[in-house]
Protein backbone atom coordinates (compact mmCIF):
# COMPACT_ATOMS: atom_id res chain seq x y z
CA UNK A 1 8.02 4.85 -0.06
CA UNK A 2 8.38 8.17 -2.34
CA UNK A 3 11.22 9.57 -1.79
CA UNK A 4 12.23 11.99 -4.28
CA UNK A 5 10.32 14.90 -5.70
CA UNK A 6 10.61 13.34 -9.16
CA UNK A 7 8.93 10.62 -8.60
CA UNK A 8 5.76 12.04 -7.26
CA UNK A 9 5.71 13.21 -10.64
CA UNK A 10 6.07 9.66 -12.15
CA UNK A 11 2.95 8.20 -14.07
CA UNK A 12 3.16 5.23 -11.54
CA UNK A 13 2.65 7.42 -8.32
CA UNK A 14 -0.03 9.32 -10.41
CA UNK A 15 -2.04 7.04 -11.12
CA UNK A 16 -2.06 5.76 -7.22
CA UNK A 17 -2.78 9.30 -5.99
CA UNK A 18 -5.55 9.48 -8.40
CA UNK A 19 -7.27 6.40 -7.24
CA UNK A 20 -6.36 7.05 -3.51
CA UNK A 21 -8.34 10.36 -3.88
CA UNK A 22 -11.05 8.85 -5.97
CA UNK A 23 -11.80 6.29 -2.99
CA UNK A 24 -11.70 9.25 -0.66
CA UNK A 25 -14.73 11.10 -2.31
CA UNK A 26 -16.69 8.05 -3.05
CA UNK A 27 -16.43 8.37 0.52
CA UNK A 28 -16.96 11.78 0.90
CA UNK A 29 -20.61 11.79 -0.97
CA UNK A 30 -21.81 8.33 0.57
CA UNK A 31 -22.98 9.53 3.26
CA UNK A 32 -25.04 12.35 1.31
CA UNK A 33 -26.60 9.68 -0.93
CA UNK A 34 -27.48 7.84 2.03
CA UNK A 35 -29.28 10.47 3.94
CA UNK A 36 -31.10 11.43 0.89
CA UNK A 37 -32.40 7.63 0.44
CA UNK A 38 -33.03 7.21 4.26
CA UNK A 39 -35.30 10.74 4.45
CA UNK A 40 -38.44 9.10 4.00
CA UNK A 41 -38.04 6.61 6.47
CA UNK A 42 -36.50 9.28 9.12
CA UNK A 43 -39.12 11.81 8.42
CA UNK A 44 -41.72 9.32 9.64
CA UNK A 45 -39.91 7.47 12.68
CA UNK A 46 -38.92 10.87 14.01
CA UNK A 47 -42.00 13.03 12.86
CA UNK A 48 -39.85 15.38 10.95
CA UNK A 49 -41.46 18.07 8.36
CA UNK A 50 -39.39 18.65 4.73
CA UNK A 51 -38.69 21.74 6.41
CA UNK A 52 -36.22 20.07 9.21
CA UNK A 53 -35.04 17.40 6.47
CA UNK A 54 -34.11 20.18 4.66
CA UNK A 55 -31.90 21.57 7.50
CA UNK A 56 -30.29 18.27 8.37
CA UNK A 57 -29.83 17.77 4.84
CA UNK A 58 -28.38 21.52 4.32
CA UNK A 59 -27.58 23.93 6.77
CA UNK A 60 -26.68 21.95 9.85
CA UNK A 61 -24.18 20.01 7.16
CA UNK A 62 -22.72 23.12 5.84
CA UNK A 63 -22.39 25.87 8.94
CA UNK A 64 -19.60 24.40 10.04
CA UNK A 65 -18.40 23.93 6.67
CA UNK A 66 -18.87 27.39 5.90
CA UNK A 67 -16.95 28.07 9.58
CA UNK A 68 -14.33 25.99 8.78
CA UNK A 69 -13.50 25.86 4.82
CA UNK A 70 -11.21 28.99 4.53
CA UNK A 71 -9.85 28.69 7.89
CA UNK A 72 -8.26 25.13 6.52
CA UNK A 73 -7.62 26.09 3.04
CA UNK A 74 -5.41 28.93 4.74
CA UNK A 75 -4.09 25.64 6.88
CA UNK A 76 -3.57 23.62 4.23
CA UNK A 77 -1.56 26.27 2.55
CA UNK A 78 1.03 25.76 4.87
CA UNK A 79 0.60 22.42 6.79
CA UNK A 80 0.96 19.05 5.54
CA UNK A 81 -2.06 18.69 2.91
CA UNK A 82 -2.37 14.66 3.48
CA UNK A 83 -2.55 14.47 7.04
CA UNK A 84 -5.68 17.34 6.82
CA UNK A 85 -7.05 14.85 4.31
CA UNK A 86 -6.98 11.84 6.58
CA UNK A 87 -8.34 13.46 9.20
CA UNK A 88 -10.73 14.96 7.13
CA UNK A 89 -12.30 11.36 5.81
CA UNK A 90 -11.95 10.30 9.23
CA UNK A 91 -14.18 12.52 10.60
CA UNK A 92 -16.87 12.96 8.96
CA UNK A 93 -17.31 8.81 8.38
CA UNK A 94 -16.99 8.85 12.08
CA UNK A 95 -20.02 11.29 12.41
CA UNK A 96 -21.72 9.32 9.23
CA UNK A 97 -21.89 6.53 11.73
CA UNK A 98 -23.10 8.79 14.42
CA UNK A 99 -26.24 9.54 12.43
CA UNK A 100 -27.63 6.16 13.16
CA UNK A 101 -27.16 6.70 17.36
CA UNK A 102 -29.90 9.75 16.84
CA UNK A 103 -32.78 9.81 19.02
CA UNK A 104 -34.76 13.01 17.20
CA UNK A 105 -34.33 16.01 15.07
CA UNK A 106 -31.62 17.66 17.45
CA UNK A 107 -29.27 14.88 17.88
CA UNK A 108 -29.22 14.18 14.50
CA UNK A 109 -28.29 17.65 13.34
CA UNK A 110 -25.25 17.26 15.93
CA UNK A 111 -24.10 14.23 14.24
CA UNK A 112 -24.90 16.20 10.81
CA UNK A 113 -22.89 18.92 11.78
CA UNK A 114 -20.28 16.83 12.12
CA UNK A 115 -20.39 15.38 9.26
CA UNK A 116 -20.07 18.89 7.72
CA UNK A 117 -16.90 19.65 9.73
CA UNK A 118 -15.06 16.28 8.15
CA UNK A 119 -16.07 17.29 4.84
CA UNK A 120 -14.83 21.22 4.98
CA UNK A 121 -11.18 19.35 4.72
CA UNK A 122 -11.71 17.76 1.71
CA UNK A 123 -11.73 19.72 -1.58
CA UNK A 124 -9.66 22.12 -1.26
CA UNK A 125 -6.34 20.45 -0.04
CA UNK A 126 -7.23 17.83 -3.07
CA UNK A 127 -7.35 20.64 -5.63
CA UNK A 128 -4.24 22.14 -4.46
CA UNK A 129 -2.65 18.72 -4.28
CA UNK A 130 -3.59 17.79 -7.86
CA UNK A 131 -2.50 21.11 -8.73
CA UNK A 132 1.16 20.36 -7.79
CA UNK A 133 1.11 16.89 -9.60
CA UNK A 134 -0.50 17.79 -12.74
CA UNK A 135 0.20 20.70 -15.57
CA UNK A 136 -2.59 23.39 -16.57
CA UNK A 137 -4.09 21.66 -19.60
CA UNK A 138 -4.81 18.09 -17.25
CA UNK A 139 -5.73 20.24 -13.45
CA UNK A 140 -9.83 19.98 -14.85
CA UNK A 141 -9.44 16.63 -16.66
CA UNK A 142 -7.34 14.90 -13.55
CA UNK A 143 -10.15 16.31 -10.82
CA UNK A 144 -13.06 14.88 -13.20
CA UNK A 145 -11.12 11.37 -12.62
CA UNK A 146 -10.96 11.84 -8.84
CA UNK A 147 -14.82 13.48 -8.67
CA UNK A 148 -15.76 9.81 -10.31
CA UNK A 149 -15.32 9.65 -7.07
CA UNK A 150 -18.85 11.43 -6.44
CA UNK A 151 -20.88 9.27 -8.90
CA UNK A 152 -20.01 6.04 -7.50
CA UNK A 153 -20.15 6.96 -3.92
CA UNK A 154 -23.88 8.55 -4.70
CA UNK A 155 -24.38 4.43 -6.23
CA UNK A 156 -22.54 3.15 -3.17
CA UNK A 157 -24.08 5.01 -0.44
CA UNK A 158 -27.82 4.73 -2.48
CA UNK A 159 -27.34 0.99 -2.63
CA UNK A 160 -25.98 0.45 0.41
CA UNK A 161 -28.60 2.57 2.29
CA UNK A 162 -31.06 1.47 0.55
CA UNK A 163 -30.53 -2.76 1.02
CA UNK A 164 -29.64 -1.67 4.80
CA UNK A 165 -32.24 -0.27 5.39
CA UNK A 166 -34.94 -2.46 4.08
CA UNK A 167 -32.80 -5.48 5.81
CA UNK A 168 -32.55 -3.83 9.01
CA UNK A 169 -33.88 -0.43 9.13
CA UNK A 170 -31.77 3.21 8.52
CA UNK A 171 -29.89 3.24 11.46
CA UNK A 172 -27.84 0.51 10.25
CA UNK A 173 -27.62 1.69 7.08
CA UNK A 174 -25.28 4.41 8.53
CA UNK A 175 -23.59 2.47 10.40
CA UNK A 176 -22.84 0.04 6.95
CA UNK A 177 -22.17 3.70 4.93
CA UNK A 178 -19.77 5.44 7.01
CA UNK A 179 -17.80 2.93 9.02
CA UNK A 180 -15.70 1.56 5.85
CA UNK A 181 -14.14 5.18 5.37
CA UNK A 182 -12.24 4.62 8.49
CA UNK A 183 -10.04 2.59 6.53
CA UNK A 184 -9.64 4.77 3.94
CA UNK A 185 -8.39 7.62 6.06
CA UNK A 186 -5.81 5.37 7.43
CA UNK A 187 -4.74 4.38 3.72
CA UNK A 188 -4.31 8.44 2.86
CA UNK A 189 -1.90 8.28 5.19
CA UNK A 190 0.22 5.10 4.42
CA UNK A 191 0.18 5.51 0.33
CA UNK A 192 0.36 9.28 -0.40
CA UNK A 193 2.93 11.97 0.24
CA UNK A 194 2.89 15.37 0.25
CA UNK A 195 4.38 17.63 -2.37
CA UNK A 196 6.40 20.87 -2.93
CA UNK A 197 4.28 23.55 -3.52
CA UNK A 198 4.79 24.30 -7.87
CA UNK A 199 6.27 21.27 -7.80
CA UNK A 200 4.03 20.50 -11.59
CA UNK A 201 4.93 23.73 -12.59
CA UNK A 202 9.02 23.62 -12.25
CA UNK A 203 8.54 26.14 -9.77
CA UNK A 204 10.55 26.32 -6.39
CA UNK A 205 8.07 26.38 -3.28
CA UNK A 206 7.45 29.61 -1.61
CA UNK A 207 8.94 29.75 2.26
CA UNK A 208 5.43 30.92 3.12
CA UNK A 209 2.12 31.37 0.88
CA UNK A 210 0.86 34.93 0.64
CA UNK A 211 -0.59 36.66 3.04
CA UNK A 212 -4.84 36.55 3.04
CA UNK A 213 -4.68 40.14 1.81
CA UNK A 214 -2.71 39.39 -1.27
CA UNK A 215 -5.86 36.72 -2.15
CA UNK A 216 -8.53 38.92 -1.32
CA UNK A 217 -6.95 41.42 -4.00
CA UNK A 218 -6.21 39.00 -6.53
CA UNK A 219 -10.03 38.33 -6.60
CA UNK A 220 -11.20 41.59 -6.59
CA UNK A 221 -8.46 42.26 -9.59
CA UNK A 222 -10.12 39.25 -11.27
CA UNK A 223 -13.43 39.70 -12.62
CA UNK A 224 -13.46 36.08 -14.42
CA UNK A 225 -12.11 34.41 -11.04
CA UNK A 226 -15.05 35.93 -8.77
CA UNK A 227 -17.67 35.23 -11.61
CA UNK A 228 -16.35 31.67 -11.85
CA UNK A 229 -16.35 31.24 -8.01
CA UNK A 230 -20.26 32.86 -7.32
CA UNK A 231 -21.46 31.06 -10.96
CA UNK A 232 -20.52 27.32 -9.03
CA UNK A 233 -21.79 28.52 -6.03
CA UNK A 234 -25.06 29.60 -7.85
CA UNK A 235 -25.32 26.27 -9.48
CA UNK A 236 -24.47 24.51 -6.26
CA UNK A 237 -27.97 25.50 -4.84
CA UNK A 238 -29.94 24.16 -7.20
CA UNK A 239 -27.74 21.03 -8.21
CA UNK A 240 -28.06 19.83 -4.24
CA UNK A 241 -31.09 21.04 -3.47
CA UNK A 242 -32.49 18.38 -6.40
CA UNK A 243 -29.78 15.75 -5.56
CA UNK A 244 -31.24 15.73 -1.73
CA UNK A 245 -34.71 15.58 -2.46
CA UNK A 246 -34.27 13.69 -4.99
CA UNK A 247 -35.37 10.08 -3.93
CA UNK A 248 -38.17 11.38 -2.30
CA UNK A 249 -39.75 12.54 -5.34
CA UNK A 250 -39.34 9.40 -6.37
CA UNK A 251 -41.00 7.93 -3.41
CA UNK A 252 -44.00 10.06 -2.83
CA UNK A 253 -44.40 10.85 -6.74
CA UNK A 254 -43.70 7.94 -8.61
CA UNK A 255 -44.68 5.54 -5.20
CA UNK A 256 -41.44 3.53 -5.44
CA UNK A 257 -40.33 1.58 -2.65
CA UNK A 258 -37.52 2.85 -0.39
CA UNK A 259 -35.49 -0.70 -1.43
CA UNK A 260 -36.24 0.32 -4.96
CA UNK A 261 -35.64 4.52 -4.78
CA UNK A 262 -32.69 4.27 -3.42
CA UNK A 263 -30.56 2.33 -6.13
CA UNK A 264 -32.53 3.73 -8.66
CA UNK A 265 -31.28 6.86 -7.31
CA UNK A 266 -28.36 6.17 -7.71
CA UNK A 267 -28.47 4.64 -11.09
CA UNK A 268 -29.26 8.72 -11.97
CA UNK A 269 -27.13 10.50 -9.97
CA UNK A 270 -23.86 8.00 -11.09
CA UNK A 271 -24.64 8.27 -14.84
CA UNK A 272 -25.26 11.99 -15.22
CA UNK A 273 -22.39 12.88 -12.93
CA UNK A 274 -20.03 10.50 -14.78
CA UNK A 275 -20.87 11.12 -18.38
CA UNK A 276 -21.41 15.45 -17.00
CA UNK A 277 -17.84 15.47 -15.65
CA UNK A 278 -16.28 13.62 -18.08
CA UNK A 279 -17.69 15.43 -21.19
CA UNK A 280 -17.17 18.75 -19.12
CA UNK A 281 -13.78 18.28 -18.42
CA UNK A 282 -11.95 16.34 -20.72
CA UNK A 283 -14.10 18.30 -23.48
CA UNK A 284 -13.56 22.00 -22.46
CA UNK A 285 -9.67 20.83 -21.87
CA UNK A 286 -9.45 19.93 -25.41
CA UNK A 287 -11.67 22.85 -26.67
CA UNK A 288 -9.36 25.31 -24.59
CA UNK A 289 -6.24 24.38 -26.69
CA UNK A 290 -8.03 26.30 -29.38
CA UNK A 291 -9.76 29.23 -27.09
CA UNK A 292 -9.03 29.66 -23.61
CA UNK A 293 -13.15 30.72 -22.80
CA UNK A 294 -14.17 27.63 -23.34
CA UNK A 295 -14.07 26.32 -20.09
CA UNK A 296 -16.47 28.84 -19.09
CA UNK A 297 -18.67 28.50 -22.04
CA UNK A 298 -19.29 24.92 -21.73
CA UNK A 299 -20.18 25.43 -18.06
CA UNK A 300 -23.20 27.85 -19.38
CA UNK A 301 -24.66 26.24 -21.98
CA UNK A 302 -24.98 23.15 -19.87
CA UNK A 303 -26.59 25.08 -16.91
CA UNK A 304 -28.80 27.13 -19.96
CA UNK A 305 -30.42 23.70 -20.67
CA UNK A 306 -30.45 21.67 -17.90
CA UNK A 307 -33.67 23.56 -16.45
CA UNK A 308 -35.65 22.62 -19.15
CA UNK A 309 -34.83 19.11 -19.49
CA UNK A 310 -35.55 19.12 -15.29
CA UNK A 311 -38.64 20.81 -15.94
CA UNK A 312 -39.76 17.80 -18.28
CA UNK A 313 -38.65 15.19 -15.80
CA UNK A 314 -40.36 16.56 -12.99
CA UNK A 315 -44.06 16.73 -15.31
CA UNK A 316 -42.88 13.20 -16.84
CA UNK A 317 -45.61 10.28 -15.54
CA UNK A 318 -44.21 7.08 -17.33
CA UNK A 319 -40.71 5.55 -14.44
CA UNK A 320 -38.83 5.20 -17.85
CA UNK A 321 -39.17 8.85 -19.29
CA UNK A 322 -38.39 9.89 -15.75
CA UNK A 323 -35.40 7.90 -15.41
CA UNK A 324 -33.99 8.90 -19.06
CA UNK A 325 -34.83 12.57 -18.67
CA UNK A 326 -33.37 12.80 -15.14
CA UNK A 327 -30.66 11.50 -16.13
CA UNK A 328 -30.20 13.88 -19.41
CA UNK A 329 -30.68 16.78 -17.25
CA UNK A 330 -28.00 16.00 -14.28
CA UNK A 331 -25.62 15.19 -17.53
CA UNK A 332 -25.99 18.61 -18.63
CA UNK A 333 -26.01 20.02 -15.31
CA UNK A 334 -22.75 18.54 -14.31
CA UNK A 335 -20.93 20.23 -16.95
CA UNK A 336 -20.15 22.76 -15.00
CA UNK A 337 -18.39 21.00 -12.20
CA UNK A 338 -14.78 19.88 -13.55
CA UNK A 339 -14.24 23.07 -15.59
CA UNK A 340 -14.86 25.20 -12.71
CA UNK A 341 -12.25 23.54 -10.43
CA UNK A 342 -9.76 23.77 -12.79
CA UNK A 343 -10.14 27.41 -14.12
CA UNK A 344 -9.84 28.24 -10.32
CA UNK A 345 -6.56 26.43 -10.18
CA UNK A 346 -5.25 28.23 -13.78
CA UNK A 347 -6.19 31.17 -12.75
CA UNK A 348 -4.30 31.61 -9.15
CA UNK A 349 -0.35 31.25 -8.10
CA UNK A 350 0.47 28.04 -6.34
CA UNK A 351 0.16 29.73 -2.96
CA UNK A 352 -2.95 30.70 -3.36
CA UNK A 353 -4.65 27.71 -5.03
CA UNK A 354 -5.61 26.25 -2.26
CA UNK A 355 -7.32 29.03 -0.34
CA UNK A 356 -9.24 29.66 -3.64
CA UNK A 357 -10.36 26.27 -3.99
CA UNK A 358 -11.33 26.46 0.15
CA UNK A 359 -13.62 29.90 -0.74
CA UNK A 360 -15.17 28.01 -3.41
CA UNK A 361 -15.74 25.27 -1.40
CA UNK A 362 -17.01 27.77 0.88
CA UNK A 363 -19.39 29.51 -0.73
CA UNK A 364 -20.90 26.26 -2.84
CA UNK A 365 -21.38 24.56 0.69
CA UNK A 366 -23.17 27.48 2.35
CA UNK A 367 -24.72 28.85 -0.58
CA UNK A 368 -25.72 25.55 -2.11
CA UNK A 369 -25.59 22.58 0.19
CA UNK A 370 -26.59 24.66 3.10
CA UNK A 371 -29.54 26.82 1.12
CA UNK A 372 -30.86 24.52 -1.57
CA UNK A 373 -32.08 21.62 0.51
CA UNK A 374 -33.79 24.30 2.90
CA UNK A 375 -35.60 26.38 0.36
CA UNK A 376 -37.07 23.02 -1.18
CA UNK A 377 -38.27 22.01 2.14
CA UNK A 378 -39.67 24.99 3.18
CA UNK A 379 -41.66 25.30 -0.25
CA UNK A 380 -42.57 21.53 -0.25
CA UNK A 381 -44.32 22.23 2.84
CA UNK A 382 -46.19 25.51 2.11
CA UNK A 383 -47.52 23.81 -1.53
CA UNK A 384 -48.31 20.14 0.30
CA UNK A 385 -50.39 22.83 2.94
CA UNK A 386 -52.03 24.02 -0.39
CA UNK A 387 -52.81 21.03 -1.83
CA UNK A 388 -54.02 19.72 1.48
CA UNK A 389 -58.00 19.66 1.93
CA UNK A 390 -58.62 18.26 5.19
CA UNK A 391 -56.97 20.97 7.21
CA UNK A 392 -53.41 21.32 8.88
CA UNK A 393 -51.23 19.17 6.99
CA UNK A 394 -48.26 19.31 9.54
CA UNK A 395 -50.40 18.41 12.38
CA UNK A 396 -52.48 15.50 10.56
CA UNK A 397 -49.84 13.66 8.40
CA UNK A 398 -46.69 13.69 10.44
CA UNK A 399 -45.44 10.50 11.01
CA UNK A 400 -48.29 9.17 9.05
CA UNK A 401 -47.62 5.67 7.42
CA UNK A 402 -49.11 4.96 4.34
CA UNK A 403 -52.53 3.14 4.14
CA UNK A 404 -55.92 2.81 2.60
CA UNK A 405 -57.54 5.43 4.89
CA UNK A 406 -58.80 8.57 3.27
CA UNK A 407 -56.42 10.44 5.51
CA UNK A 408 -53.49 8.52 4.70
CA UNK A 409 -53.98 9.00 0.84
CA UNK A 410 -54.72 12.74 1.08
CA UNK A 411 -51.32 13.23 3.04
CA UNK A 412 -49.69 11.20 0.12
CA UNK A 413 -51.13 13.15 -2.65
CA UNK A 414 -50.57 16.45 -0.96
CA UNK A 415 -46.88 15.29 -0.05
CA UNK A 416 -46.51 14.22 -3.57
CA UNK A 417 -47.54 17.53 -5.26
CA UNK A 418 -45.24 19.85 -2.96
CA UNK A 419 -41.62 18.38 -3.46
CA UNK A 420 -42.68 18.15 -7.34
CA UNK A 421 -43.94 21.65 -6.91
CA UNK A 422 -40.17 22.77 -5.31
CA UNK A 423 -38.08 20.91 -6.91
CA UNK A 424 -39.91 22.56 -10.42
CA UNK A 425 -39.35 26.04 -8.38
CA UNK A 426 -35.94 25.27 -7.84
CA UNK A 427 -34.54 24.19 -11.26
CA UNK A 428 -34.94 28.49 -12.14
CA UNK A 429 -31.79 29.44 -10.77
CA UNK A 430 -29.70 26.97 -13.08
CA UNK A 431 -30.29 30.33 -15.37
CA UNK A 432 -28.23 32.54 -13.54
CA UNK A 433 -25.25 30.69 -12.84
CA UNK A 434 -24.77 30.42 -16.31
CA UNK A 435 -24.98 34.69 -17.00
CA UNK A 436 -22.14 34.92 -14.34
CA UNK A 437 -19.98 31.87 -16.58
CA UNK A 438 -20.97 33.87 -19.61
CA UNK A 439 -19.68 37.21 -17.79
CA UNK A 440 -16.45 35.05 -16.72
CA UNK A 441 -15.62 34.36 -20.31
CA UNK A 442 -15.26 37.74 -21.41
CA UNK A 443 -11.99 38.02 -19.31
CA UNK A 444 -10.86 34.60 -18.78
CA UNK A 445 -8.25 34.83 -21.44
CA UNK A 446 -6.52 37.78 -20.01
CA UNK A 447 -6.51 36.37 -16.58
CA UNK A 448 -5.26 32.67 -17.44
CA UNK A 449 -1.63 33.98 -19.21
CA UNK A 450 -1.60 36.67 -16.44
CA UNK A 451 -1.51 33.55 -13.76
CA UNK A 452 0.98 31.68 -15.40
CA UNK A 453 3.27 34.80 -16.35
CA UNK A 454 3.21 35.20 -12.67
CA UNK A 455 3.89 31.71 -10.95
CA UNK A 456 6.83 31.37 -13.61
């Protein structure tokens, strides 16, 4: 047991509450990676349009996150940060499992919702938490270590979804997904402790953190901070609205097998978002010892040419140039991530950290889990009406399985061209989130010293 505040500064400790954390987001995006991999399959057992996949996949998942993610960032700034963690992964694997219980669209967005719920106490109690363990220069390159975390549970939830599913259909495949993070929550609990608050930065804890008020002016104060906050929020949109559709494209476009898609998937999602966060973090860490904007920087020019690459991918007809250019692009993309969860944390006090990491959390939930997936559905379905000659495309192809009927391959083709046709749409905003990290930039300087003048 820990039992000193020294030695939850020890490298030992560290390196457990890093991996602890790690196995508590691989956790955290399983379940995501398995919905996305088990849409196809759902879509046509339950008759569901890309419209309503979009909503189970988006704003059903992040309403209550939305709800929820401030009040427990507020919570977590003054209640014990592990126990909201634990209950947190417990939760939402709980309601992962639930998923597979669903009779139709309604009792699925339920179980979705609560999946959402779980998931609002996640990130921001971990960025606080790493905050107190970890000094300014390591906060971005310490969260890229525990957002590994994402890649591999995007691989482990793909796989896993995807063998399930084929074996035994997609109800078990969330059943196989979301019951192993039961343990997990009960091994937050036994291995980590919880920390002072400034305990990294030789600072004594406050009694209490400051009031909501003080926060709300800090970011209106901080042009850099809110520009920071909206630019990952921005990028969020587009970032899961691809992610979620994702294997479906590669389904309906590409006509790869469900047991195939989904570790293919995958394959993608893990390498981009490993080599993205680790060239984003540990790169604009060492690039800010020499100027403090680069942070912000690298977080643009990734999102200015990510789009393009996307763009490529999504035209590409040869599986190999659509793996390697996928790939390229989420690489790029994910640049953004680790940088942006660490200038949040330079640039607040310790009693704030974690409220700022809860409206981020916020805001990229609602904003871009909860709009991204729903936009690309409801465009998928307007273009796949388009490109639809026979008439009403909702009323003839739902729940349509594929076959050698006319019918059949005009749904297919018409499917095929609308999520190609969204997901192309959707790639545009990439270019706005990076003008807002370019606007951060031109203040960040200022702001970082002014943080740590003040929390010393």
């Amino acid at each position: 047991m820990i039992a000193s505040d020294s030695a939850l500064l020890s490298a030992a400790y560290r390196r457990v509450f890093v991996a602890v954390l790690f196995l508590v987001c691989l956790f955290n995006f399983a379940d995501r990676a398995a919905f996305a991999v088990l849409s196809q399959p759902i879509k046509t057992d339950l008759h569901l349009s890309d419209l309503q996949l979009g909503l189970l996949q988006g704003l059903s998942f992040a309403l209550l996150y939305a709800l929820l993610g401030l009040p427990i960032g507020r919570l977590a700034e003054r209640a014990n940060r592990i126990w909201i963690v634990s209950a947190a992964t417990l939760i939402w694997s709980a309601a992962t499992a639930a998923c597979g219980f669903a009779q139709g669209f309604a009792q699925l967005m339920v179980a979705r919702i609560g999946v959402g719920f779980g998931d609002a106490g996640f990130s921001a109690p971990t960025a606080s938490l790493t905050s107190d363990h970890f000094p300014p220069l390591r906060r971005a390159s310490v969260m890229a270590l525990i957002m590994l975390g994402t890649p591999a549970g995007l691989l482990f939830g793909s796989v896993v979804a995807g063998f399930a599913a084929g074996q035994w259909g997609w109800r078990a495949a969330f059943w196989a997904v979301g019951l192993p993070g039961l343990a997990v929550a009960a091994l937050v609990l036994v291995v980590l402790r919880e920390p002072p608050r400034g305990l990294a930065d030789g600072r004594s804890p406050r009694t209490a953190p400051p009031p909501l008020g003080a926060f709300l002016r800090a970011m209106v104060q901080r042009p850099a901070l809110r520009s920071v906050v909206l630019g990952g929020a921005v990028a969020g949109f587009g970032m899961t609205a691809i992610s979620q559709f994702l294997p479906m494209f590669l389904v309906r476009v590409h006509h790869i097998p469900i047991r195939e898609a989904g570790p293919l998937y995958g394959l993608i999602s893990s390498v981009s978002l490993t080599i993205g966060l680790l060239a984003g973090s540990f790169g604009t860490d060492w690039l800010a010892k020499r100027d403090r904007r680069w942070p912000a920087l690298g977080a643009a020019c990734g999102l200015c040419t990510a789009p393009l690459v996307y763009l490529l991918a999504f035209r590409a007809t040869g599986r190999t140039d659509v793996v390697l250019l996928l790939t390229l692009a989420g690489s790029l993309l994910l640049l953004f991530y680790g940088p942006t969860m660490g200038m949040i944390q330079n640039l607040l006090e310790p009693g704030m950290r974690t409220t700022g990491a809860a409206l981020f959390s916020t805001l990229y939930t609602l904003f871009g889990a909860g709009l991204g997936p729903v936009f690309v559905g409801f465009v998928s379905d307007r273009f796949a009406q388009a490109a639809f000659a026979p008439g009403e495309f909702s009323a003839q192809c739902a729940g349509i399985i594929a076959s050698p009927s006319a019918l059949a391959r005009a749904c297919a083709a018409a499917s095929a061209a609308g999520i190609a046709d969204a997901l192309q749409i959707s790639v545009c905003v990439f270019f706005a989130a990076a003008a807002l990290y370019l606007l951060a930039s031109r203040t960040l300087r200022a702001e970082f010293y002014a943080a740590q003048d003040a929390t010393r």
